[in-house]
Protein backbone atom coordinates (compact mmCIF):
# COMPACT_ATOMS: atom_id res chain seq x y z
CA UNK A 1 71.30 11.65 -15.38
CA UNK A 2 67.75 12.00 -13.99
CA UNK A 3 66.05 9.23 -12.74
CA UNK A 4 62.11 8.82 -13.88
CA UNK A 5 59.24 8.04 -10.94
CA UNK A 6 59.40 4.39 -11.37
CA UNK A 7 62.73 4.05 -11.06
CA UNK A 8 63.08 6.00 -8.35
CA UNK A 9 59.96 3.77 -6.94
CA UNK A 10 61.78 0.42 -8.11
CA UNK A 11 65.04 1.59 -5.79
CA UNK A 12 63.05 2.32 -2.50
CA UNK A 13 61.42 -0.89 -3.30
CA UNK A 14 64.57 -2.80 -3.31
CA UNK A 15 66.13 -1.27 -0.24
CA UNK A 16 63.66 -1.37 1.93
CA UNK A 17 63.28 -5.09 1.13
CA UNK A 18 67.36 -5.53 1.64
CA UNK A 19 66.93 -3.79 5.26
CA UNK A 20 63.63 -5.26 6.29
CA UNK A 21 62.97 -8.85 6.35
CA UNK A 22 59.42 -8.49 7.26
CA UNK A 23 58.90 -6.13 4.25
CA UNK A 24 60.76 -8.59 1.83
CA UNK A 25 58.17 -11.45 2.95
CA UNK A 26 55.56 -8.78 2.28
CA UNK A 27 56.44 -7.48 -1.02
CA UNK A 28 56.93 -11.24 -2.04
CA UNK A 29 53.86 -12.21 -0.81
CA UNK A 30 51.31 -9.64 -1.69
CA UNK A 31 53.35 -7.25 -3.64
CA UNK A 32 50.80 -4.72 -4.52
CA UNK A 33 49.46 -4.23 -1.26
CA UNK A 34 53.25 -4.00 0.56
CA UNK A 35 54.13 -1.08 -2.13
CA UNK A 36 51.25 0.89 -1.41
CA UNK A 37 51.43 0.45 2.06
CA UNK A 38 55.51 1.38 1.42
CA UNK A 39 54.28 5.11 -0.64
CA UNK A 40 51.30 5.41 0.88
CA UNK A 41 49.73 6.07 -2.90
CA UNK A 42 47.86 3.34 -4.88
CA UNK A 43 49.63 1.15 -7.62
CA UNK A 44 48.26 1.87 -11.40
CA UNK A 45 48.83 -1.87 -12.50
CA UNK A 46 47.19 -1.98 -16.03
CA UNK A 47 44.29 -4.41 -16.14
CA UNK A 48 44.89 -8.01 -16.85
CA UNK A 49 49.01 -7.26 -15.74
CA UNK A 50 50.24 -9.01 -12.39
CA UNK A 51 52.75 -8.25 -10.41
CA UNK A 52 55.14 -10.50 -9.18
CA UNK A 53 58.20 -10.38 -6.89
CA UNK A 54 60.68 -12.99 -6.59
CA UNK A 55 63.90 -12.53 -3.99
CA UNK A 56 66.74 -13.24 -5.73
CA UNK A 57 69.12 -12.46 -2.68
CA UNK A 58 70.57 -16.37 -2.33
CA UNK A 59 73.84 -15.05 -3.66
CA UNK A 60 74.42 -19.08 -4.14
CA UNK A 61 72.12 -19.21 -7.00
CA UNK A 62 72.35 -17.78 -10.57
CA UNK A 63 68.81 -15.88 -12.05
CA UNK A 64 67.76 -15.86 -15.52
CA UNK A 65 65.04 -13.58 -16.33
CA UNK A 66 63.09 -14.56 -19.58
CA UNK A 67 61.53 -11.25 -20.95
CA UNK A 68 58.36 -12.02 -23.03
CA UNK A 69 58.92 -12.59 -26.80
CA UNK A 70 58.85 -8.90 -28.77
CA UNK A 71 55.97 -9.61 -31.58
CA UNK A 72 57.67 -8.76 -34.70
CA UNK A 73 54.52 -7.14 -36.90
CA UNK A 74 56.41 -6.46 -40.22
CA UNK A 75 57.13 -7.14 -44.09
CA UNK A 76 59.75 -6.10 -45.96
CA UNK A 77 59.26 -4.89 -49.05
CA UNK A 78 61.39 -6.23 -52.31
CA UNK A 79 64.15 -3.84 -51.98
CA UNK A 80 64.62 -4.69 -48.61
CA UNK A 81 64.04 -8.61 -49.07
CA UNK A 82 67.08 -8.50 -51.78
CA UNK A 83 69.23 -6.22 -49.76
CA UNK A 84 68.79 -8.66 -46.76
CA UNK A 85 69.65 -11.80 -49.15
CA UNK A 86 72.38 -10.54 -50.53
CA UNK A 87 73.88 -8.82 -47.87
CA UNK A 88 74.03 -5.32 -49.25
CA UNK A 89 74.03 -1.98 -47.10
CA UNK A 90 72.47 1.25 -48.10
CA UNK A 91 74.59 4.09 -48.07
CA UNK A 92 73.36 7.54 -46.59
CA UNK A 93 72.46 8.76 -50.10
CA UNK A 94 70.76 5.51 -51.30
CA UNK A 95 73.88 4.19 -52.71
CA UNK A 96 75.29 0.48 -52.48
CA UNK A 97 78.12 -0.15 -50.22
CA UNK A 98 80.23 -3.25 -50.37
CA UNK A 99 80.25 -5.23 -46.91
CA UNK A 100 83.18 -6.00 -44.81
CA UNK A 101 84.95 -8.87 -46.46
CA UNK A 102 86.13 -9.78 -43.37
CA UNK A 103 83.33 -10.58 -40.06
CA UNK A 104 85.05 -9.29 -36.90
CA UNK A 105 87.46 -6.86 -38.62
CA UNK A 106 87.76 -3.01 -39.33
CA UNK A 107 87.47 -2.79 -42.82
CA UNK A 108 88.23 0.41 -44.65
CA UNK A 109 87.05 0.39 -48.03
CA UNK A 110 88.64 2.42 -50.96
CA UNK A 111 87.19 5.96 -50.67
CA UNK A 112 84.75 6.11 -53.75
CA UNK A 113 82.88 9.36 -54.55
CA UNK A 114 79.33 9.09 -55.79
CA UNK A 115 77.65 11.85 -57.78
């Protein structure tokens, strides 16, 4: 597995910060200006996007991170609506599948042949 640039970015990032206190206060003070200073390259933070560093290294305390909300932008048309309601799978060739009868088991159907 090949790691991208940013990642590769994100893991300096985090050990220098776990072997250098001063760095740490740095990075979670002005953490543009510590990461460029880090790479010696400028940041490409997309306008009107901050970034912001917290230190989560109390290993006393539990972090939540709350991701922004995905925007769901979609309809569904009848078909789909209908499926959805009543719970009804497509099968690979368009044809209707009966659900599992049974949430949280392996259900194997009958084997039925569609032509």
């Amino acid at each position: 597995m090949e790691f991208s640039q940013e990642q590769k970015l994100y893991a300096e990032v985090v050990q220098k910060a776990w072997d250098d206190a001063d760095f740490k206060n740095e990075l979670t003070a002005n953490p543009v200006a510590a990461i460029e200073k880090l790479t010696g390259e400028k940041l490409n933070i997309p306008a009107g996007k901050t970034l912001l560093v917290r230190d989560q290294m109390d290993e006393s305390t539990v972090y939540i991170n709350i991701p922004a909300k995905p925007e769901m932008d979609f309809e569904l048309n009848e078909d789909q609506l209908e499926a959805a309601a009543g719970g009804v799978v497509g099968g690979p060739n368009g044809e209707t599948c009966t659900p599992n009868p049974f949430p949280g088991t392996i259900y194997n159907p009958p084997t039925i042949t569609f032509k």
